[in-house]
C-alpha atoms as a PDB file:
ATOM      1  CA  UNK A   1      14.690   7.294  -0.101  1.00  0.00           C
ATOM      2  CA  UNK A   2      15.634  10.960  -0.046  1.00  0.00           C
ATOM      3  CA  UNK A   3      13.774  12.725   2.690  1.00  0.00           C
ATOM      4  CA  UNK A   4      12.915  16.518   2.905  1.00  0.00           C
ATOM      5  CA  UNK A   5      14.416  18.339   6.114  1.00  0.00           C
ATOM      6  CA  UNK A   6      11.933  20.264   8.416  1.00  0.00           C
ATOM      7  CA  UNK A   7      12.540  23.623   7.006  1.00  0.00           C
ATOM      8  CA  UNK A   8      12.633  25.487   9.780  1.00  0.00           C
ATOM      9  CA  UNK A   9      15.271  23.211  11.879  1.00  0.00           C
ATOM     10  CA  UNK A  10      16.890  21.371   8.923  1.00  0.00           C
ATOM     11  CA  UNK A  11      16.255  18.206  10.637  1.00  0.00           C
ATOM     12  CA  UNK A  12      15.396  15.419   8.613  1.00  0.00           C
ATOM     13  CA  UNK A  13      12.118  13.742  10.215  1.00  0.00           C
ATOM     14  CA  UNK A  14      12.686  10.261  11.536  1.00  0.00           C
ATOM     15  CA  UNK A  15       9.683   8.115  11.507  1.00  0.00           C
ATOM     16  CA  UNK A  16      11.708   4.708  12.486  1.00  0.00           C
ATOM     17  CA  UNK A  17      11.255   1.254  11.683  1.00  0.00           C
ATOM     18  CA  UNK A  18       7.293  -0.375  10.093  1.00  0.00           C
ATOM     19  CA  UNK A  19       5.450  -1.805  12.845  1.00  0.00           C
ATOM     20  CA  UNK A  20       6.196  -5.289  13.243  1.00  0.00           C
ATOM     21  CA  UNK A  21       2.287  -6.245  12.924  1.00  0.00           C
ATOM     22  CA  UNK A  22       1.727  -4.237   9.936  1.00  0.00           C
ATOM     23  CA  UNK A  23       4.736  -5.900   7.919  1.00  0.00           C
ATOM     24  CA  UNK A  24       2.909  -9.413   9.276  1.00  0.00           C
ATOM     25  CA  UNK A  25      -0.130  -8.249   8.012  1.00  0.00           C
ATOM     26  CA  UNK A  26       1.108  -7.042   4.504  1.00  0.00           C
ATOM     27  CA  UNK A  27       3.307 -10.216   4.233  1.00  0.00           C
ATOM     28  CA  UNK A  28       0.275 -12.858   5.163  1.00  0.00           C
ATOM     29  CA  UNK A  29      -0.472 -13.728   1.523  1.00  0.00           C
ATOM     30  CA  UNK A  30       3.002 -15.006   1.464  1.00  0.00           C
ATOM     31  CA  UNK A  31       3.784 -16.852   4.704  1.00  0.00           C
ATOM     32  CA  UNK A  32       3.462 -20.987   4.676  1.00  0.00           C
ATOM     33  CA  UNK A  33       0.453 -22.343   6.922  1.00  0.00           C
ATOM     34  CA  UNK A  34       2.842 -22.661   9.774  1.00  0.00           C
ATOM     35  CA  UNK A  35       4.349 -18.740   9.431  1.00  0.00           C
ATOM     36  CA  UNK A  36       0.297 -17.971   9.199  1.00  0.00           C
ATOM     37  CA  UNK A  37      -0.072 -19.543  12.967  1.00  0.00           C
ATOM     38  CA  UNK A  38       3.208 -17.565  14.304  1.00  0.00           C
ATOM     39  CA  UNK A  39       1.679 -14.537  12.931  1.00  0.00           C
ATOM     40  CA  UNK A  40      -1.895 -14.670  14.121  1.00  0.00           C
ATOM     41  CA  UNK A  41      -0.186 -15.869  17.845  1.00  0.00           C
ATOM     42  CA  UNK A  42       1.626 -12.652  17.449  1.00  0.00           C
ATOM     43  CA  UNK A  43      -0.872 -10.860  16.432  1.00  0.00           C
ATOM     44  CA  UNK A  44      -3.314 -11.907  19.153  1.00  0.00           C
ATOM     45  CA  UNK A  45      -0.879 -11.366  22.074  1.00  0.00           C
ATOM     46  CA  UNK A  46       1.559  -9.023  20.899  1.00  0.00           C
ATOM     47  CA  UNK A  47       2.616  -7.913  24.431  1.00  0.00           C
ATOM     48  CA  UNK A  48       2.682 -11.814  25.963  1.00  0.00           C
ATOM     49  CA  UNK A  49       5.145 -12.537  23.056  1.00  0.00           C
ATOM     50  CA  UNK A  50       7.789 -10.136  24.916  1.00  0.00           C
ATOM     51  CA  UNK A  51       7.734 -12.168  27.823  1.00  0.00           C
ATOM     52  CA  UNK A  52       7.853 -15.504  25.682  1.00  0.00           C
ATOM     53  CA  UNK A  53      11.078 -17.152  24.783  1.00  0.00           C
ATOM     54  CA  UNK A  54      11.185 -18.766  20.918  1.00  0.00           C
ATOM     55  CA  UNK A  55      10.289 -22.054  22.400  1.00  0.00           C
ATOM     56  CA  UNK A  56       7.288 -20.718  23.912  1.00  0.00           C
ATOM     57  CA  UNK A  57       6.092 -18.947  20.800  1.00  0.00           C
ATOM     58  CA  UNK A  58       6.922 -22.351  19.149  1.00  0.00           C
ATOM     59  CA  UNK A  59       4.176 -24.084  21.573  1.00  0.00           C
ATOM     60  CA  UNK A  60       1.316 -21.634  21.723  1.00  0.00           C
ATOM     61  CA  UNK A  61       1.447 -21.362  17.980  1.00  0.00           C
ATOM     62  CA  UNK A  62       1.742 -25.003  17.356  1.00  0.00           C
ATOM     63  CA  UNK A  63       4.996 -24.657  15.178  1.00  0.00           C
ATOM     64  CA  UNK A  64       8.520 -25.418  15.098  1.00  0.00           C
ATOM     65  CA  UNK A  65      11.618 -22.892  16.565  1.00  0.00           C
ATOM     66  CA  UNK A  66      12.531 -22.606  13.292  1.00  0.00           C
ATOM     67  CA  UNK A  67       9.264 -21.763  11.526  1.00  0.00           C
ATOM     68  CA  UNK A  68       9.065 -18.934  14.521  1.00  0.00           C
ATOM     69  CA  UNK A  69      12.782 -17.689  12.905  1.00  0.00           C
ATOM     70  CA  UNK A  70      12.252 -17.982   9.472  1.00  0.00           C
ATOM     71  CA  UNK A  71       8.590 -15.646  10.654  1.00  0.00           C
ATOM     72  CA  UNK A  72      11.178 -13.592  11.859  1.00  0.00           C
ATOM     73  CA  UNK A  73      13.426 -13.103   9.009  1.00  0.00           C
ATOM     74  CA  UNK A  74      10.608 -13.279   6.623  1.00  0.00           C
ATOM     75  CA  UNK A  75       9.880  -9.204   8.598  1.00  0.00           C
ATOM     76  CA  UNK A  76      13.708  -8.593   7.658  1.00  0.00           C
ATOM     77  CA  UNK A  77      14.347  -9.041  11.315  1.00  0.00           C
ATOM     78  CA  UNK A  78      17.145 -11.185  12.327  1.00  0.00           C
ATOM     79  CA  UNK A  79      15.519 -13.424  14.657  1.00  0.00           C
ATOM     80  CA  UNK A  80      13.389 -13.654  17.677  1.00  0.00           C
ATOM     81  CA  UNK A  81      14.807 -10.900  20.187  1.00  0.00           C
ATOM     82  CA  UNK A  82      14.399  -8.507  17.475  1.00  0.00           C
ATOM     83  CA  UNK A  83      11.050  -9.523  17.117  1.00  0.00           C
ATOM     84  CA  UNK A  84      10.571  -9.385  20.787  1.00  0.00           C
ATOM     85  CA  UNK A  85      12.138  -5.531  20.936  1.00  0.00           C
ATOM     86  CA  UNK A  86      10.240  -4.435  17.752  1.00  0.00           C
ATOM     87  CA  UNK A  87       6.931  -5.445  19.814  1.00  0.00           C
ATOM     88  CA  UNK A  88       8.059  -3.951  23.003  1.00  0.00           C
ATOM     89  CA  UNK A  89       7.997  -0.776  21.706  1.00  0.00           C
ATOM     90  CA  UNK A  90       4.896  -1.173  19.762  1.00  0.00           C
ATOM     91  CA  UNK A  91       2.820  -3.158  22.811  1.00  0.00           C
ATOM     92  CA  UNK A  92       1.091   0.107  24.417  1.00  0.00           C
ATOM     93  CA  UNK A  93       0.223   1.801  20.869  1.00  0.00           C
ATOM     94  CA  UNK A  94      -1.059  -1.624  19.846  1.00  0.00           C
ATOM     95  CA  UNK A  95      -3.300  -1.540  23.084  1.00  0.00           C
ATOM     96  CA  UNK A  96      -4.891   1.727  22.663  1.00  0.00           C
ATOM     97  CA  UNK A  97      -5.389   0.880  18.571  1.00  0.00           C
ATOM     98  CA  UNK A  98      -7.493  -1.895  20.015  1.00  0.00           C
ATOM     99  CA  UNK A  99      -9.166  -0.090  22.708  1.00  0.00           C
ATOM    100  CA  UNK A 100     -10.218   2.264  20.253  1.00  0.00           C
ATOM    101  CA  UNK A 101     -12.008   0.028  17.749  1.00  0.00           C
ATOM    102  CA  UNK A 102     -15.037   1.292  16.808  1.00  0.00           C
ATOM    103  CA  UNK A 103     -18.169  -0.699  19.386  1.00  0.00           C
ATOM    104  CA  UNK A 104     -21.750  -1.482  18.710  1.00  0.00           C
ATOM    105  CA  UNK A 105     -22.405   0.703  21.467  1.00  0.00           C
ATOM    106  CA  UNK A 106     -21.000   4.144  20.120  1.00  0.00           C
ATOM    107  CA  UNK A 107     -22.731   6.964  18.840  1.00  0.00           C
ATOM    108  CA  UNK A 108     -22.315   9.356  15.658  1.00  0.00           C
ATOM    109  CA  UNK A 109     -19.467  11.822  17.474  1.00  0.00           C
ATOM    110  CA  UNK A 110     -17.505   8.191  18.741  1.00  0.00           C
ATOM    111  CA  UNK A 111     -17.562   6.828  15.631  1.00  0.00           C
ATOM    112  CA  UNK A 112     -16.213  10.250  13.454  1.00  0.00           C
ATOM    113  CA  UNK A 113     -13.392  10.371  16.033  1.00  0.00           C
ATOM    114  CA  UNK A 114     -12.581   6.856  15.995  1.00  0.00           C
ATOM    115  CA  UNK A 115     -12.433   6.656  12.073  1.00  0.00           C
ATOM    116  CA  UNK A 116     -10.582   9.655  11.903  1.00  0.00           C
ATOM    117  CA  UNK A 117      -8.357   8.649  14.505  1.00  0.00           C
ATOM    118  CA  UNK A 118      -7.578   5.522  12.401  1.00  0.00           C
ATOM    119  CA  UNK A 119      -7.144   7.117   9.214  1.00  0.00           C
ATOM    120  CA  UNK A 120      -4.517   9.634  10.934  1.00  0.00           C
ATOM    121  CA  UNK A 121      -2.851   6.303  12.567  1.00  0.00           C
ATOM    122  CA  UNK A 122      -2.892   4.723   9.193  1.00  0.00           C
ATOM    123  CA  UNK A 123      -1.319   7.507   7.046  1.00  0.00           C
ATOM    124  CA  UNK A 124       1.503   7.581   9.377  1.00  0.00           C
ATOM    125  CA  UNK A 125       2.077   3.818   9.271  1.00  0.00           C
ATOM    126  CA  UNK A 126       2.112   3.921   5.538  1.00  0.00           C
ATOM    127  CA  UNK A 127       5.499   6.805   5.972  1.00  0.00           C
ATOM    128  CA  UNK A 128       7.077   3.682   7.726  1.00  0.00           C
ATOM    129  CA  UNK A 129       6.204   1.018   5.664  1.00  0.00           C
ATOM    130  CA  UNK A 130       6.629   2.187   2.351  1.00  0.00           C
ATOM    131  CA  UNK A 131       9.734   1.977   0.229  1.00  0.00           C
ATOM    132  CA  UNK A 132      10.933   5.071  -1.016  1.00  0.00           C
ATOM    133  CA  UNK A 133      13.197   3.179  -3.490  1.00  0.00           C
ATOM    134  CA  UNK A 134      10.231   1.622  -5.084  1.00  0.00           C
ATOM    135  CA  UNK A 135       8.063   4.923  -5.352  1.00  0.00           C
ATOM    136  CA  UNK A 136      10.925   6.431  -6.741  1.00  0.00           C
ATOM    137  CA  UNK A 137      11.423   3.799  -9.351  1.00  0.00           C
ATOM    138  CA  UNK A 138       8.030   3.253 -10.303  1.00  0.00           C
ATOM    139  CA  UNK A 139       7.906   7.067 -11.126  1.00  0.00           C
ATOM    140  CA  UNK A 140      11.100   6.708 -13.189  1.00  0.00           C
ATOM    141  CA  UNK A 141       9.200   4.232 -15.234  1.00  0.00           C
ATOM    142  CA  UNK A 142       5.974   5.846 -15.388  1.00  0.00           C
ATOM    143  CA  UNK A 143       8.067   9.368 -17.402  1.00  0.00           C
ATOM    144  CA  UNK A 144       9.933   6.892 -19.378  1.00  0.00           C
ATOM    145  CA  UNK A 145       6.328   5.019 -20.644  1.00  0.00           C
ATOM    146  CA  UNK A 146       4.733   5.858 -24.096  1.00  0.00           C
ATOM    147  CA  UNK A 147       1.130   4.718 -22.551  1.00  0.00           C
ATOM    148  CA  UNK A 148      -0.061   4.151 -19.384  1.00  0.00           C
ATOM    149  CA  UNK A 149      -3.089   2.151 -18.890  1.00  0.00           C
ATOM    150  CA  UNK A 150      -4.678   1.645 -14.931  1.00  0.00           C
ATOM    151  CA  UNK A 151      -6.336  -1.335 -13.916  1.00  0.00           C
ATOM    152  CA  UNK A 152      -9.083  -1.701 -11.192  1.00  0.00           C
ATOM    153  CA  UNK A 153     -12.262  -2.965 -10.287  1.00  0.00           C
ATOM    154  CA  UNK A 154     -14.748  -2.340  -7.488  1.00  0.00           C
ATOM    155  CA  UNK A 155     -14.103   0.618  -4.695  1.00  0.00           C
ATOM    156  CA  UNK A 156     -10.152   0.699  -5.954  1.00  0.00           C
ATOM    157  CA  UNK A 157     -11.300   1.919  -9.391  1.00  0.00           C
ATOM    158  CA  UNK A 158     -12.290   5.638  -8.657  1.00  0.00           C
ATOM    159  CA  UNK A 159      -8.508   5.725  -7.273  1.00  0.00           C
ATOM    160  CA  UNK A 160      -6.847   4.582 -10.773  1.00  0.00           C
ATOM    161  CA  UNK A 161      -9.814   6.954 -12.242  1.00  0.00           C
ATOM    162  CA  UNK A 162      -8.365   9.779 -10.543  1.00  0.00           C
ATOM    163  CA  UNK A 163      -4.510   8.888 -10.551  1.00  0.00           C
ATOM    164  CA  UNK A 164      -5.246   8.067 -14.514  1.00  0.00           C
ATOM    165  CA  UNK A 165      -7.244  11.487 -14.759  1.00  0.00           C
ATOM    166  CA  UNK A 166      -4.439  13.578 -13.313  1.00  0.00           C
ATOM    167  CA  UNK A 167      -1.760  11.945 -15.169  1.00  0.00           C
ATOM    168  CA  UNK A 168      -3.422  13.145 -17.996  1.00  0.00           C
ATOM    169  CA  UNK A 169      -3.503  16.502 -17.124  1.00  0.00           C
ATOM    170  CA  UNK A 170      -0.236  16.836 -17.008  1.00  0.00           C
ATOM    171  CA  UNK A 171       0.759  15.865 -20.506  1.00  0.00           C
ATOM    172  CA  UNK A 172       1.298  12.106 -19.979  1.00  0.00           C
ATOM    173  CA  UNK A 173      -0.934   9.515 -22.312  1.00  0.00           C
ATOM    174  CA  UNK A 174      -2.472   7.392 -19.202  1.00  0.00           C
ATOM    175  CA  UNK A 175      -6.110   6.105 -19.434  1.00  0.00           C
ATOM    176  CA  UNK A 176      -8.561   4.465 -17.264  1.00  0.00           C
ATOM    177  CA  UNK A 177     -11.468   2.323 -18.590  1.00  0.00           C
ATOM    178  CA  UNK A 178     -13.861   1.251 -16.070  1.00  0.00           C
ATOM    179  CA  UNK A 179     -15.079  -1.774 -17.897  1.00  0.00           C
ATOM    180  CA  UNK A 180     -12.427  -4.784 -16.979  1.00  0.00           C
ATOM    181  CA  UNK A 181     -12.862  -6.179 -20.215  1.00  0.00           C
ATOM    182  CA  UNK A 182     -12.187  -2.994 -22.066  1.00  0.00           C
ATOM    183  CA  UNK A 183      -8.602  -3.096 -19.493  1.00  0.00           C
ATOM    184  CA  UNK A 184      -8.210  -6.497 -20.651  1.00  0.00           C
ATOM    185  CA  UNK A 185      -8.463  -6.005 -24.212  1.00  0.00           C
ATOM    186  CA  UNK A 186      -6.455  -2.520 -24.189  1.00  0.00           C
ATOM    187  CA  UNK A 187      -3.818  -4.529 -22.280  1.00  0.00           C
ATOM    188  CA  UNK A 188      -3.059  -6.937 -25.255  1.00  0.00           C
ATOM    189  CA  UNK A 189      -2.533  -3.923 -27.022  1.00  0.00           C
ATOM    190  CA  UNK A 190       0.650  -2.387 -25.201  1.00  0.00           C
ATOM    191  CA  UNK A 191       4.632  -3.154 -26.089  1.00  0.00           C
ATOM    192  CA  UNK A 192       7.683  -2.672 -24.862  1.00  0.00           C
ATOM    193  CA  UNK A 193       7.770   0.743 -23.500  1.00  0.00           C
ATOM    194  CA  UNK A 194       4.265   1.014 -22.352  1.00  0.00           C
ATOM    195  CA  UNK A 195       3.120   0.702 -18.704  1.00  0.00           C
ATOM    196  CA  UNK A 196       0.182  -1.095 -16.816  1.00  0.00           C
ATOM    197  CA  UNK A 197      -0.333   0.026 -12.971  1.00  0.00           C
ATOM    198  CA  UNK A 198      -2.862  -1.766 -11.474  1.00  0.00           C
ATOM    199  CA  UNK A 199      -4.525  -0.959  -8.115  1.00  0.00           C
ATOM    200  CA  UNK A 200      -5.877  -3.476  -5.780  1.00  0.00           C
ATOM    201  CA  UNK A 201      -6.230  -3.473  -2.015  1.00  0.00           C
ATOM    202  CA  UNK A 202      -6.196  -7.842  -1.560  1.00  0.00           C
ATOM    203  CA  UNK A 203      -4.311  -8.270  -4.942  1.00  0.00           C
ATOM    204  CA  UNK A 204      -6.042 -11.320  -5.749  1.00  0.00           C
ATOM    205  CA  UNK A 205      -9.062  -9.712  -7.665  1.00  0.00           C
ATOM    206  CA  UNK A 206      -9.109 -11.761 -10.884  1.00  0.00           C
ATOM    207  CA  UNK A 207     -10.033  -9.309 -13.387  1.00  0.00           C
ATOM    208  CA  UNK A 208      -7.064  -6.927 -11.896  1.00  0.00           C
ATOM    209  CA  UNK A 209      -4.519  -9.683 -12.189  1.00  0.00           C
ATOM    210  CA  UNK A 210      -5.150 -11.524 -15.729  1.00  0.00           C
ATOM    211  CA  UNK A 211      -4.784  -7.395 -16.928  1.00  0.00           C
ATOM    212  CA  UNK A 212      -1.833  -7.375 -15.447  1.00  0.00           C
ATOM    213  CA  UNK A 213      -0.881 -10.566 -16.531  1.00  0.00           C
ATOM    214  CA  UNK A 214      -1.525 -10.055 -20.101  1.00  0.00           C
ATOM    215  CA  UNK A 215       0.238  -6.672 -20.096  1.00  0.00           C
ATOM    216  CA  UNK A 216       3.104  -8.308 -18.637  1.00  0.00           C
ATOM    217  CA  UNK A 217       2.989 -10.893 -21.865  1.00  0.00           C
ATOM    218  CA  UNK A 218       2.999  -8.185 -24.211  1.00  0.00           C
ATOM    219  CA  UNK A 219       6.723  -6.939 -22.717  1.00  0.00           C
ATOM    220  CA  UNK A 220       5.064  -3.821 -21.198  1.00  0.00           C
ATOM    221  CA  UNK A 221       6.130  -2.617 -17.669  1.00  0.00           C
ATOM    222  CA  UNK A 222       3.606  -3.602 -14.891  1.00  0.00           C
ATOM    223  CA  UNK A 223       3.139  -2.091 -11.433  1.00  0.00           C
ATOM    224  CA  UNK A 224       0.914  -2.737  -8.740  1.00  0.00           C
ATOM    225  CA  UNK A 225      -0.467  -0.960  -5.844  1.00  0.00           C
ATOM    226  CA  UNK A 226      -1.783  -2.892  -2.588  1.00  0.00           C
ATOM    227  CA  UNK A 227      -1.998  -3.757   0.855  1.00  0.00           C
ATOM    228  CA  UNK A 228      -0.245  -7.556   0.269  1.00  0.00           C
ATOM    229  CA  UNK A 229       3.457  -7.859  -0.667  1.00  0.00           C
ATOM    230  CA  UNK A 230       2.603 -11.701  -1.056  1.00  0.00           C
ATOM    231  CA  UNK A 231      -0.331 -11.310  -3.471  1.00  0.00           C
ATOM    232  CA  UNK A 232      -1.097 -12.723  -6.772  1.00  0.00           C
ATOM    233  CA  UNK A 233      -1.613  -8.850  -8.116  1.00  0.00           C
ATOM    234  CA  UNK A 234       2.251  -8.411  -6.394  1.00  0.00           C
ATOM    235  CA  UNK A 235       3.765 -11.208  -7.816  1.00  0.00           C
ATOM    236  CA  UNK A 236       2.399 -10.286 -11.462  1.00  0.00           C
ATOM    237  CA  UNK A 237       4.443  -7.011 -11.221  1.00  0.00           C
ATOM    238  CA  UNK A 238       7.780  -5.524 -11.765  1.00  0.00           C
ATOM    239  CA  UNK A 239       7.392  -2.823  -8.991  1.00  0.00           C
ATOM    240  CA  UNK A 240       5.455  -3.184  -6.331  1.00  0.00           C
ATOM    241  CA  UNK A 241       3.937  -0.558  -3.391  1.00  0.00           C
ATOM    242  CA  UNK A 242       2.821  -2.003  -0.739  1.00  0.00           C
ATOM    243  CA  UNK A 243       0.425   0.233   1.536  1.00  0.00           C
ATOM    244  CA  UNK A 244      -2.003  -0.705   4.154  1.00  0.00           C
ATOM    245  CA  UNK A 245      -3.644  -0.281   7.660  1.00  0.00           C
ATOM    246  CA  UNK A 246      -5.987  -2.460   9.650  1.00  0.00           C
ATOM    247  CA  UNK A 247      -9.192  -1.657   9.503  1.00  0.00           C
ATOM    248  CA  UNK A 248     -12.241   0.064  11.453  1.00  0.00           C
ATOM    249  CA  UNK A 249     -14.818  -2.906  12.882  1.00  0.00           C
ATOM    250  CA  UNK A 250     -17.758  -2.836  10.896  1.00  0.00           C
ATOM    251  CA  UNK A 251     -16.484  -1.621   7.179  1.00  0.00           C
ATOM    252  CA  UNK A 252     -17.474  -3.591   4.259  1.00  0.00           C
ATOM    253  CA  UNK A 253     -14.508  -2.898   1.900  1.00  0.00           C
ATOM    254  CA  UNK A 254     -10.902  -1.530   3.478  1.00  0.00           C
ATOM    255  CA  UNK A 255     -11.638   2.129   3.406  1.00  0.00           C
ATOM    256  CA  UNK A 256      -9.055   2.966   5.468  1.00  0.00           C
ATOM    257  CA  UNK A 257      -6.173   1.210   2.975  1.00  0.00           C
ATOM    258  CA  UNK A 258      -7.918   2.914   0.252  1.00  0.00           C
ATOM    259  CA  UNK A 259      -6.847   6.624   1.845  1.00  0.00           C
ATOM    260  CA  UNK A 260      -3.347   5.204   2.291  1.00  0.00           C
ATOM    261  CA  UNK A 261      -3.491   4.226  -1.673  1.00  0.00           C
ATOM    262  CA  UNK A 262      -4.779   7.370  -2.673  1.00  0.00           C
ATOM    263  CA  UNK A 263      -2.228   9.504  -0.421  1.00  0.00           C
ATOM    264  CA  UNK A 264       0.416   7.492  -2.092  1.00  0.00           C
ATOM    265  CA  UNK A 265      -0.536   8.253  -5.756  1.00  0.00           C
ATOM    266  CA  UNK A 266      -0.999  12.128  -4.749  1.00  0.00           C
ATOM    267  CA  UNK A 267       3.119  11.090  -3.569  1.00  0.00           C
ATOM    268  CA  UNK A 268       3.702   9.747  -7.034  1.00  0.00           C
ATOM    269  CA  UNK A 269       1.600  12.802  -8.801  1.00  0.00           C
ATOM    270  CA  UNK A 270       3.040  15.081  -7.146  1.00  0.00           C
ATOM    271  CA  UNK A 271       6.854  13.501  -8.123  1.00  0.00           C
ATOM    272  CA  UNK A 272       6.046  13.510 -11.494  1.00  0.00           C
ATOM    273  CA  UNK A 273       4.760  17.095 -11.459  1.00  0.00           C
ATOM    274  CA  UNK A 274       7.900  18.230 -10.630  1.00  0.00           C
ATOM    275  CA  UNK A 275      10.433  15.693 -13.062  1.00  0.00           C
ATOM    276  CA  UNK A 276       7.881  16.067 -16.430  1.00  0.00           C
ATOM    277  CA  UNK A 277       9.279  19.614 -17.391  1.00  0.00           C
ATOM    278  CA  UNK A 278       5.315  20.088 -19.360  1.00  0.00           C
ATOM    279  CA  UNK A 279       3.574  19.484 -16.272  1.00  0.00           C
ATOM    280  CA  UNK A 280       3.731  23.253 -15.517  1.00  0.00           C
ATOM    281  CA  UNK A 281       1.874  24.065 -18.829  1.00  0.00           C
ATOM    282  CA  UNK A 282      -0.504  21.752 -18.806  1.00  0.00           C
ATOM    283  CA  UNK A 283      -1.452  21.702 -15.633  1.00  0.00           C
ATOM    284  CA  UNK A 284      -2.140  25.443 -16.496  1.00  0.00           C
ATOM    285  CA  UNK A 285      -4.163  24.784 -19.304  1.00  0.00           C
ATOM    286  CA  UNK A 286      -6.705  22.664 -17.581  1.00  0.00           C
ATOM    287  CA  UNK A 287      -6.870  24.473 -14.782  1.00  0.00           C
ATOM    288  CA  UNK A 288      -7.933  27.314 -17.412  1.00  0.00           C
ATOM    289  CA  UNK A 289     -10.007  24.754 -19.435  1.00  0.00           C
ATOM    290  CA  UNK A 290     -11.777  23.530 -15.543  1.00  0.00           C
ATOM    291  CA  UNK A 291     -12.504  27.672 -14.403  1.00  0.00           C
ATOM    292  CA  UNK A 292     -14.527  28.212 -17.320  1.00  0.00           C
ATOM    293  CA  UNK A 293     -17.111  25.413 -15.876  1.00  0.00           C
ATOM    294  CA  UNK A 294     -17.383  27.263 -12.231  1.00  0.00           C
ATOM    295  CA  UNK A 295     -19.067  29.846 -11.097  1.00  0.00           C
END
């Protein structure tokens, strides 16, 4: 991933490794039943695990030595002392992440600070976790597409409404229809050279998947956005971005992963904006076309 220096010191920033609990997280769709237990031990105890050796992880999770290495290498760590390093430096943010959860007891100004803390928290953990290589190729294939077509459903569809909106303002023949059966049946209708990119937080809504699915049938180029690398949404693509957080007690959908999905499309606008050599013009025009409908 090519980085842009600080331009005042020329430094290039280093953000370091993705938290060890957040790659567990992502990956949970795709861990066996025993890899599950290892990461929820983890998880739960994050800085008891430092002081554990592999056979005591083995115990308190109920599993094997070598289910807790293959947890381990399933993170793209090499084994268990790198797991045990990764979480020693992680173990006092971890504790104040917790400590800041959001309680039943908290009032208006609490909560704001809290949730905003979170969001900040999570938009820095996404610059860690997410491969640059990916983004990078999944905007190659979006300029070299005829058609793009989002898919979405629920609270994840006003971000492939918006991503599909301003990929249209640039020049680029992407569309977004809000019905899932209208995705479905505009998916059988894309070839070779078209593109689906579906959005999904879980990557197992059904509707999401059989679009992405049939687009994949038709020899079309499919991408998908969400939290789970393991998911069936994931595992239906070519490309896949994988973007998360944990979330804020008392949410009803994953708000906070939805900020980290929409920052990333801005990232993938924004890269387009400057390799689609139109962009400039048309951008223009609607901006033009838009100012005629303020005051």
């Amino acid at each position: 991933m090519e980085q842009n220096s600080n331009p005042s010191t020329g430094v290039v920033p280093d953000h370091g490794p993705p938290p060890v609990l957040e790659l567990a997280r992502s990956h949970s769709s795709s861990l066996s039943r025993a890899e599950q237990r290892v990461a929820e031990a983890v998880a739960t105890a994050p800085a008891e695990v430092v002081r554990m050796s592999v056979s005591d992880l083995a115990r308190v999770s109920d599993t094997s030595i070598g289910t807790v290495t293959r947890f381990c290498q399933r993170l793209g760590l090499r084994g268990f002392q790198d797991l045990k390093l990764a979480l020693a430096r992680e173990s006092a943010p971890v504790h104040r992440r917790l400590a800041e959860d959001v309680e039943p007891g908290d009032g208006p100004a609490q909560v704001a600070a809290k949730v905003l803390a979170s969001s900040a928290r999570a938009l820095d953990d996404a610059v860690r976790m997410v491969d640059g290589d990916v983004v990078a190729q999944v905007v190659d294939a979006l300029l070299r597409s005829r058609r793009i077509v989002f898919a979405a459903v629920g609270t994840s569809a006003p971000l492939a409404a918006d991503a599909a909106y301003r990929m249209a303002t640039m020049g680029l023949d992407a569309v977004f229809a809000a019905d899932p059966h209208v995705q479905h049946v505009t998916a059988r209708t894309l070839r070779k050279g078209d593109l689906c990119f579906a959005v999904s937080h879980t990557g197992a809504t059904r509707e999401t998947v059989a679009v992405l699915r049939t687009a994949r049938a038709t020899g079309a180029a499919t991408v998908a956005l969400t939290s789970f690398a393991g998911s069936p949404a994931a595992t239906a693509a070519d490309l896949v971005l994988v973007a998360g957080s944990r979330e804020t007690a008392y949410r009803v959908e994953a708000m906070t992963s939805r900020l980290v999905h929409l920052a990333l499309l801005d990232a993938v606008h924004v890269s387009l904006a400057l390799r689609h050599p139109p962009a400039r013009d048309a951008l223009a025009a609607a901006e033009e076309l838009l100012a005629e409908h303020r005051y």
